[in-house]
C-alpha atoms as a PDB file:
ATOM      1  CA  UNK A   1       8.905  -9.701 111.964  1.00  0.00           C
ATOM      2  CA  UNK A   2       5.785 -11.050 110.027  1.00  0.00           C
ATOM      3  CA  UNK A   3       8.594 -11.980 107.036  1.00  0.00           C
ATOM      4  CA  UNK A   4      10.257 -14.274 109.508  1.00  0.00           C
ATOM      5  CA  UNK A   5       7.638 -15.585 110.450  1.00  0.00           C
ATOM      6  CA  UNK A   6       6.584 -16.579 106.888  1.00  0.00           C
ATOM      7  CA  UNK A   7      10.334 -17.806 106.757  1.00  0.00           C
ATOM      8  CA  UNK A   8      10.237 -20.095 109.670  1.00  0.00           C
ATOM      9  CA  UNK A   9       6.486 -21.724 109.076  1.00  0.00           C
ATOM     10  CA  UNK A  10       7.422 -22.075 105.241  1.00  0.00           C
ATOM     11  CA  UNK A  11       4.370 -22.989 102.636  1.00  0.00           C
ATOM     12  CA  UNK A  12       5.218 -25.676 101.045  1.00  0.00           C
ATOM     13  CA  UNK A  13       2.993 -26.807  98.168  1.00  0.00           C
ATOM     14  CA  UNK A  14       1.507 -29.932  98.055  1.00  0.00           C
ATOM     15  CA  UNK A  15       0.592 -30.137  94.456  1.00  0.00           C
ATOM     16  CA  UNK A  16       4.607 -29.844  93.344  1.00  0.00           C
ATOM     17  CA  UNK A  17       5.262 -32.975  95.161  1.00  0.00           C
ATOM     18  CA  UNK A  18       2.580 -34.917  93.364  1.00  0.00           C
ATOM     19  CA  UNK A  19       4.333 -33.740  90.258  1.00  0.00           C
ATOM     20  CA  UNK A  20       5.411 -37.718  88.220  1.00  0.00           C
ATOM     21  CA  UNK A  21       7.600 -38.910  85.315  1.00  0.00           C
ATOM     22  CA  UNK A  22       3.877 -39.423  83.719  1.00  0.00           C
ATOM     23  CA  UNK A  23       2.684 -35.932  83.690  1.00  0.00           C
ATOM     24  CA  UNK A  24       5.441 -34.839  80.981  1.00  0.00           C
ATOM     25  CA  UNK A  25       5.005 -38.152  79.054  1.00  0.00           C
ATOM     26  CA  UNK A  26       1.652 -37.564  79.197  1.00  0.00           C
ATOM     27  CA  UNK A  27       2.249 -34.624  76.695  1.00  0.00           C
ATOM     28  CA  UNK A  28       4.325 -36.677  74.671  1.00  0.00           C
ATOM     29  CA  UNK A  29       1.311 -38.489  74.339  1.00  0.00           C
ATOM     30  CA  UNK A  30      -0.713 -35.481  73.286  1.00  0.00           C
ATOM     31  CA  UNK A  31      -3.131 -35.809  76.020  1.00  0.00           C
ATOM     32  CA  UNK A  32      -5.956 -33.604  76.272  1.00  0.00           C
ATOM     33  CA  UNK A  33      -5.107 -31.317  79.163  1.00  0.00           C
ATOM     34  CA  UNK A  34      -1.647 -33.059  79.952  1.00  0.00           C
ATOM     35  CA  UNK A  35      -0.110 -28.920  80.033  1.00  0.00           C
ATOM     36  CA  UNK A  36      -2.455 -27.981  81.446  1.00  0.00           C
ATOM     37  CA  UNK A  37      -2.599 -29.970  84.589  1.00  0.00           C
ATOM     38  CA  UNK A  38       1.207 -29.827  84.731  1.00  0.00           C
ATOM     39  CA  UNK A  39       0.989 -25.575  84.904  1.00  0.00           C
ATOM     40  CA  UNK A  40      -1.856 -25.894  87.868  1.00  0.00           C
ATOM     41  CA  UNK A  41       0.389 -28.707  89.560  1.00  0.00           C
ATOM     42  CA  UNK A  42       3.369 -26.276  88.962  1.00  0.00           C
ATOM     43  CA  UNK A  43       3.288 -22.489  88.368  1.00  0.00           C
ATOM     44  CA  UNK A  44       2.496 -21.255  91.606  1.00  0.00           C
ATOM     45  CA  UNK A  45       6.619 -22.205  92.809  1.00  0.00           C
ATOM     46  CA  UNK A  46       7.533 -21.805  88.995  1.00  0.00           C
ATOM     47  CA  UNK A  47       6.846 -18.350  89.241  1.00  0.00           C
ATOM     48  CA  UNK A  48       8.748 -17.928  92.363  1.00  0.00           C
ATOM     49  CA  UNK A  49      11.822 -19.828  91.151  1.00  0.00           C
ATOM     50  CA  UNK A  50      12.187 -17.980  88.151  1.00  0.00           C
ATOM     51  CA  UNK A  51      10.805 -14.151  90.058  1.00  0.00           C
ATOM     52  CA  UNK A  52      13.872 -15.087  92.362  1.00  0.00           C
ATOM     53  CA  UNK A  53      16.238 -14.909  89.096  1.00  0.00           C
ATOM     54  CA  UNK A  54      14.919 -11.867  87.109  1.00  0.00           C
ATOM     55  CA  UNK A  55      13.682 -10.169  90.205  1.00  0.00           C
ATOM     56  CA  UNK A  56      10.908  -8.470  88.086  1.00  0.00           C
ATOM     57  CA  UNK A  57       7.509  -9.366  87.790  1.00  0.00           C
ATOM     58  CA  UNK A  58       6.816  -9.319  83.991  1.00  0.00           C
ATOM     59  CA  UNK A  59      10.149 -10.635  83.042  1.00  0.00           C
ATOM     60  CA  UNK A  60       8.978 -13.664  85.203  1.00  0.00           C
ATOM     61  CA  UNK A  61       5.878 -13.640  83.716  1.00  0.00           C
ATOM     62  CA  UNK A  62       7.365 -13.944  80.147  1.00  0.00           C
ATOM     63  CA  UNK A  63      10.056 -16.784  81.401  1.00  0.00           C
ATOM     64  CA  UNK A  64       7.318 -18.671  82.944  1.00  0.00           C
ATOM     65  CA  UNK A  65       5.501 -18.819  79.570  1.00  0.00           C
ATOM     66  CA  UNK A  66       8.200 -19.833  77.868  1.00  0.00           C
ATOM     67  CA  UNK A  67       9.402 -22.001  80.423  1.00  0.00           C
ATOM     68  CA  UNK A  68       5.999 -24.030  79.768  1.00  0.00           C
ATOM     69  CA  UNK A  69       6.367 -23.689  75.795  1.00  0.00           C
ATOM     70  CA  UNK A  70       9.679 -25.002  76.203  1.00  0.00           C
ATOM     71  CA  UNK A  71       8.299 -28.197  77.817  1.00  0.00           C
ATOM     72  CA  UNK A  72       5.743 -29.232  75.610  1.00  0.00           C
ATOM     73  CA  UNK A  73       8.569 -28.747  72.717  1.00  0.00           C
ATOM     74  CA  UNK A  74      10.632 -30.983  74.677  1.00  0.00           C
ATOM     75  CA  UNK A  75       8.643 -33.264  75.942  1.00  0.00           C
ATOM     76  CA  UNK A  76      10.120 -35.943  73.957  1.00  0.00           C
ATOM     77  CA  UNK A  77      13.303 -35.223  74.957  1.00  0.00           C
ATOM     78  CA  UNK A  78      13.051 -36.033  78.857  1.00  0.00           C
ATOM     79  CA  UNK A  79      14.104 -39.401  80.438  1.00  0.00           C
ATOM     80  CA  UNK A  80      11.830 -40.267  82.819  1.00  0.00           C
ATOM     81  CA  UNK A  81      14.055 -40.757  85.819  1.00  0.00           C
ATOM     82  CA  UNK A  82      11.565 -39.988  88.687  1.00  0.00           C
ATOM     83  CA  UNK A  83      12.367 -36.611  89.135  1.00  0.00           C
ATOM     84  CA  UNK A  84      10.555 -34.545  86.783  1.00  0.00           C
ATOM     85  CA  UNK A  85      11.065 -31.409  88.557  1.00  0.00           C
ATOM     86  CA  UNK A  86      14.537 -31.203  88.313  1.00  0.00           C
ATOM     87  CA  UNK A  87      14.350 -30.942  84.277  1.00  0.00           C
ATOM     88  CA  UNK A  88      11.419 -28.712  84.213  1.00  0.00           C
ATOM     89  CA  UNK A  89      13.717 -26.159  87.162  1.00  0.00           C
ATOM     90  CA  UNK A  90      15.933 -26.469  84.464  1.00  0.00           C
ATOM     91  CA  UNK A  91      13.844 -25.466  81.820  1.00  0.00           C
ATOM     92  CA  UNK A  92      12.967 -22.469  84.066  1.00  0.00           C
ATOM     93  CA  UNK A  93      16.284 -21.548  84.997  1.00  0.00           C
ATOM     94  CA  UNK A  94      17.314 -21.505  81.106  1.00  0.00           C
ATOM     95  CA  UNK A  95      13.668 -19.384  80.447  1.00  0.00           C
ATOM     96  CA  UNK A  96      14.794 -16.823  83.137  1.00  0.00           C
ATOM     97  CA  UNK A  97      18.429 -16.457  82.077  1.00  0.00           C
ATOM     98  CA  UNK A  98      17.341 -15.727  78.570  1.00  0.00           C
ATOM     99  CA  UNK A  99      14.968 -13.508  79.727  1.00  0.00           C
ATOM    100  CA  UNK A 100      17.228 -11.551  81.556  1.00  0.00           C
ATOM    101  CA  UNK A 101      19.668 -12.107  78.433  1.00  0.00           C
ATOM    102  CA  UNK A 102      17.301  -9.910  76.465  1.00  0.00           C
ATOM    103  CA  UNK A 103      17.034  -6.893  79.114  1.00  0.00           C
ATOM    104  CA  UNK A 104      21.012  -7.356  80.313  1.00  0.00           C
ATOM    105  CA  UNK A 105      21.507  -3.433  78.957  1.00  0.00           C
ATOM    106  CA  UNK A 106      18.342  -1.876  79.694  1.00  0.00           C
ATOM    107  CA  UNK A 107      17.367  -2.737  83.452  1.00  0.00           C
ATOM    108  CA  UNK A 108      19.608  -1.740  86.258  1.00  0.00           C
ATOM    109  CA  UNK A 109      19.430  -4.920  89.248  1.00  0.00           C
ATOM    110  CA  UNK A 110      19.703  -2.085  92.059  1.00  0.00           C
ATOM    111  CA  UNK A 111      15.504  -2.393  92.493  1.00  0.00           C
ATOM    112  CA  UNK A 112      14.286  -4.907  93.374  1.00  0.00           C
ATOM    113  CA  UNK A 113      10.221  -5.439  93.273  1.00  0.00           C
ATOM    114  CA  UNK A 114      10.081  -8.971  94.033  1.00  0.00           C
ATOM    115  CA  UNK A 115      11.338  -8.509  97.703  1.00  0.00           C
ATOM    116  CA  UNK A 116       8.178  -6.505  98.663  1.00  0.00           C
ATOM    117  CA  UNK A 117       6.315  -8.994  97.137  1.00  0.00           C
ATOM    118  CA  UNK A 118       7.288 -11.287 100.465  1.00  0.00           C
ATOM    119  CA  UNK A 119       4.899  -8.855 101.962  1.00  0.00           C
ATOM    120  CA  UNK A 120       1.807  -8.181  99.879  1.00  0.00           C
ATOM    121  CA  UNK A 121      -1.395  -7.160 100.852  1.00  0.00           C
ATOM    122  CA  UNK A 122       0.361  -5.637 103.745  1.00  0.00           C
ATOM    123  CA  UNK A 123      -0.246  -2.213 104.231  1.00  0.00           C
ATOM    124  CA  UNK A 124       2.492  -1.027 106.745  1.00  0.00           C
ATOM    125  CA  UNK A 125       5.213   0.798 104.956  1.00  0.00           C
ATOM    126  CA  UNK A 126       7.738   0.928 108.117  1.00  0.00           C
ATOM    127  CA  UNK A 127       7.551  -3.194 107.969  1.00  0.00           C
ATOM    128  CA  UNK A 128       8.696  -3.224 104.005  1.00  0.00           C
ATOM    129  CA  UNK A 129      11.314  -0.832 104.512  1.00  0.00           C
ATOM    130  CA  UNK A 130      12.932  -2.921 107.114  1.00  0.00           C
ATOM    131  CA  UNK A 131      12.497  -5.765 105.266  1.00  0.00           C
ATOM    132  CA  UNK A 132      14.703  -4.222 102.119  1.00  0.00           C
ATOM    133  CA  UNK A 133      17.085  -3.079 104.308  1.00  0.00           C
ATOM    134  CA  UNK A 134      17.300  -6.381 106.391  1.00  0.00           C
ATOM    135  CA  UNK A 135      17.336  -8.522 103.007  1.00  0.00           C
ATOM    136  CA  UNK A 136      20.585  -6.273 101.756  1.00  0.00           C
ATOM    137  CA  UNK A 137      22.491  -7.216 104.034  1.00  0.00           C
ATOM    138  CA  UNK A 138      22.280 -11.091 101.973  1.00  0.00           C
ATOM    139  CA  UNK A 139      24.429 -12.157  99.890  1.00  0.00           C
ATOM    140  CA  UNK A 140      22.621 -12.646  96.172  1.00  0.00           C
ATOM    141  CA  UNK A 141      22.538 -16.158  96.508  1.00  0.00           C
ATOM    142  CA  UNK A 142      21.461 -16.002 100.550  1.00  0.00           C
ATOM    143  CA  UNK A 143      18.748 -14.342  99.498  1.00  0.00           C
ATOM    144  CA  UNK A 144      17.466 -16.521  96.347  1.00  0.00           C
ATOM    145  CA  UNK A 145      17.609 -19.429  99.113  1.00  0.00           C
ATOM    146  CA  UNK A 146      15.267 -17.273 101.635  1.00  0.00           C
ATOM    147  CA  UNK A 147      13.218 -16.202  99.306  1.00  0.00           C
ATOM    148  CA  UNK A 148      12.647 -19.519  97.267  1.00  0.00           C
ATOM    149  CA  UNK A 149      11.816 -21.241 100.567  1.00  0.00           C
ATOM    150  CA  UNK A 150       9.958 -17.694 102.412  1.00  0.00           C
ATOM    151  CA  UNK A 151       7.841 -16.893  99.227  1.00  0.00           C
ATOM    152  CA  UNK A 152       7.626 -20.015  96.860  1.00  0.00           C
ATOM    153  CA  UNK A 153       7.441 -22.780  99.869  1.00  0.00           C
ATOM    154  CA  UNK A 154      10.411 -24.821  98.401  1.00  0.00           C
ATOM    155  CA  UNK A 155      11.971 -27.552 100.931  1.00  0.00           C
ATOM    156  CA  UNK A 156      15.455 -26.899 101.195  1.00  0.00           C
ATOM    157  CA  UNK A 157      16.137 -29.917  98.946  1.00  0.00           C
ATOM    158  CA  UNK A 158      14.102 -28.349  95.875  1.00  0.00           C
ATOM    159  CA  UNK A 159      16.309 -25.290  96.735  1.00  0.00           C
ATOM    160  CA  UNK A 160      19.358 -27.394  96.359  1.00  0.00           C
ATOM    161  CA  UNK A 161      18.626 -29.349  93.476  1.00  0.00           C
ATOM    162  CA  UNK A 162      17.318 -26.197  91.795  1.00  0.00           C
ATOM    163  CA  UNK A 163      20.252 -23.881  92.639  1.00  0.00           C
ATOM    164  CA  UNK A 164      22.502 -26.714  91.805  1.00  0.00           C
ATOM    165  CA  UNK A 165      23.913 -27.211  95.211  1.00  0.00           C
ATOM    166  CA  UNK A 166      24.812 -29.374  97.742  1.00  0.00           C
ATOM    167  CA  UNK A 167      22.127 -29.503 100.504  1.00  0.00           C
ATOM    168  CA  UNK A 168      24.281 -28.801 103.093  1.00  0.00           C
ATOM    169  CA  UNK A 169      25.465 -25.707 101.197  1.00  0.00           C
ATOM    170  CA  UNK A 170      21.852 -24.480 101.259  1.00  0.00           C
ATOM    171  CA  UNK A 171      21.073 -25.609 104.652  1.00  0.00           C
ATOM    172  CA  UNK A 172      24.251 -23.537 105.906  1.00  0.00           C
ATOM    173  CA  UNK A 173      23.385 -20.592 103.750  1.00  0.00           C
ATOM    174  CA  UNK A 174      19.738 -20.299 104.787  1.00  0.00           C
ATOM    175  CA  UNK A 175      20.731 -20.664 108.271  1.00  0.00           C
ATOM    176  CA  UNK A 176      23.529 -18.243 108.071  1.00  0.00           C
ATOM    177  CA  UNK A 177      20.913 -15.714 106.214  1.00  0.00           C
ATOM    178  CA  UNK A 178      18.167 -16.176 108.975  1.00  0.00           C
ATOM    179  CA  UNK A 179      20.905 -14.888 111.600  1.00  0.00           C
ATOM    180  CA  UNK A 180      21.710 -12.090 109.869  1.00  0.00           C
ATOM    181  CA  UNK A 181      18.300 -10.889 108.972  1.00  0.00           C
ATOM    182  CA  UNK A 182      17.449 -11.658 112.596  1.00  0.00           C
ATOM    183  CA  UNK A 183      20.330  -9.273 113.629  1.00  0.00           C
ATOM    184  CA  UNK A 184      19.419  -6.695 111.112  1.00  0.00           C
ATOM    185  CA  UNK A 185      15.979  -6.591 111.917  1.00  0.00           C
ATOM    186  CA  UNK A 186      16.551  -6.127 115.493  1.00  0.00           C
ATOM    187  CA  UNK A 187      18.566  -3.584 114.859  1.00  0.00           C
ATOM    188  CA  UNK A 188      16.598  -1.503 113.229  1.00  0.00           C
ATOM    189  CA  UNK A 189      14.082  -1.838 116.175  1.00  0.00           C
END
């Protein structure tokens, strides 16, 4: 129950929606500190985006740093349209896929470490084993959409424009996903 909690009240991180057109041109610029300020403003739901694609911890650690490589080599390359975000998701979302390019024939997807993640720091075994059981019941892409909004604090618009989908489409699916954890949870009560 304390996952759907964490699901319902939803962190969502203020620094990512301070996040401006001038922070990337800013490293174009060769600013002192320009990546810098752009990881603190970002990594935190970085790390979540892209752990919600490789579903392991050092593969996301690896696509995060080359996610942020990748934008200070491209740089340049944006067009500041006001929506910075969207280009650097999709810097992430390239990082992670190449990432798990490179394992694709050495790691089987059946664990998954990121889920208890949801749940760190808590010590009660019973509660983590409910929640893999509750989250299997999700489709792969039901749970990326919990997850990215339980665990990173994304609004269900980053989730969309992230995932590439129609808000509604993530809307539904989260919704859909809450039910059935909700049923799945109470029955294994």
């Amino acid at each position: 129950m304390l996952f759907l909690l964490m699901m319902e009240t939803g962190y969502v991180s203020a620094e990512l929606s301070t996040v401006r057109d001038e922070h990337i041109l800013n490293i174009v610029r060769n600013e002192p500190d320009a990546v810098q300020t752009l990881y603190d403003l970002t990594h935190k739901a970085l790390y979540g985006f892209i752990l919600s694609i490789t579903k392991d911890t050092h593969d996301t650690e690896d696509a995060l740093q080359e996610t942020f490589l990748a934008v200070y080599r491209s740089a340049g390359e944006y067009k500041p349209k006001g929506k910075p975000m969207a280009w650097i998701f999709t810097v992430a979302r390239n990082a992670a896929n190449a990432q798990l390019r490179k394992r694709r024939d050495h790691v089987s997807f059946e664990e998954m470490p990121w889920e208890t993640e949801a749940l760190a720091g808590d010590d009660n075994k019973d509660e983590r084993l409910a929640l893999k059981a509750a989250l299997s019941v999700l489709s792969e892409e039901e749970r990326q959409i919990v997850l990215l909004h339980a665990v990173s604090g994304f609004k269900n618009r980053e989730i969309a424009s992230a995932m590439k989908l129609p808000l509604n489409t993530v809307l539904s699916k989260y919704n859909r996903a809450i039910k059935k954890l909700r049923a799945e949870l109470e029955r294994e009560e």
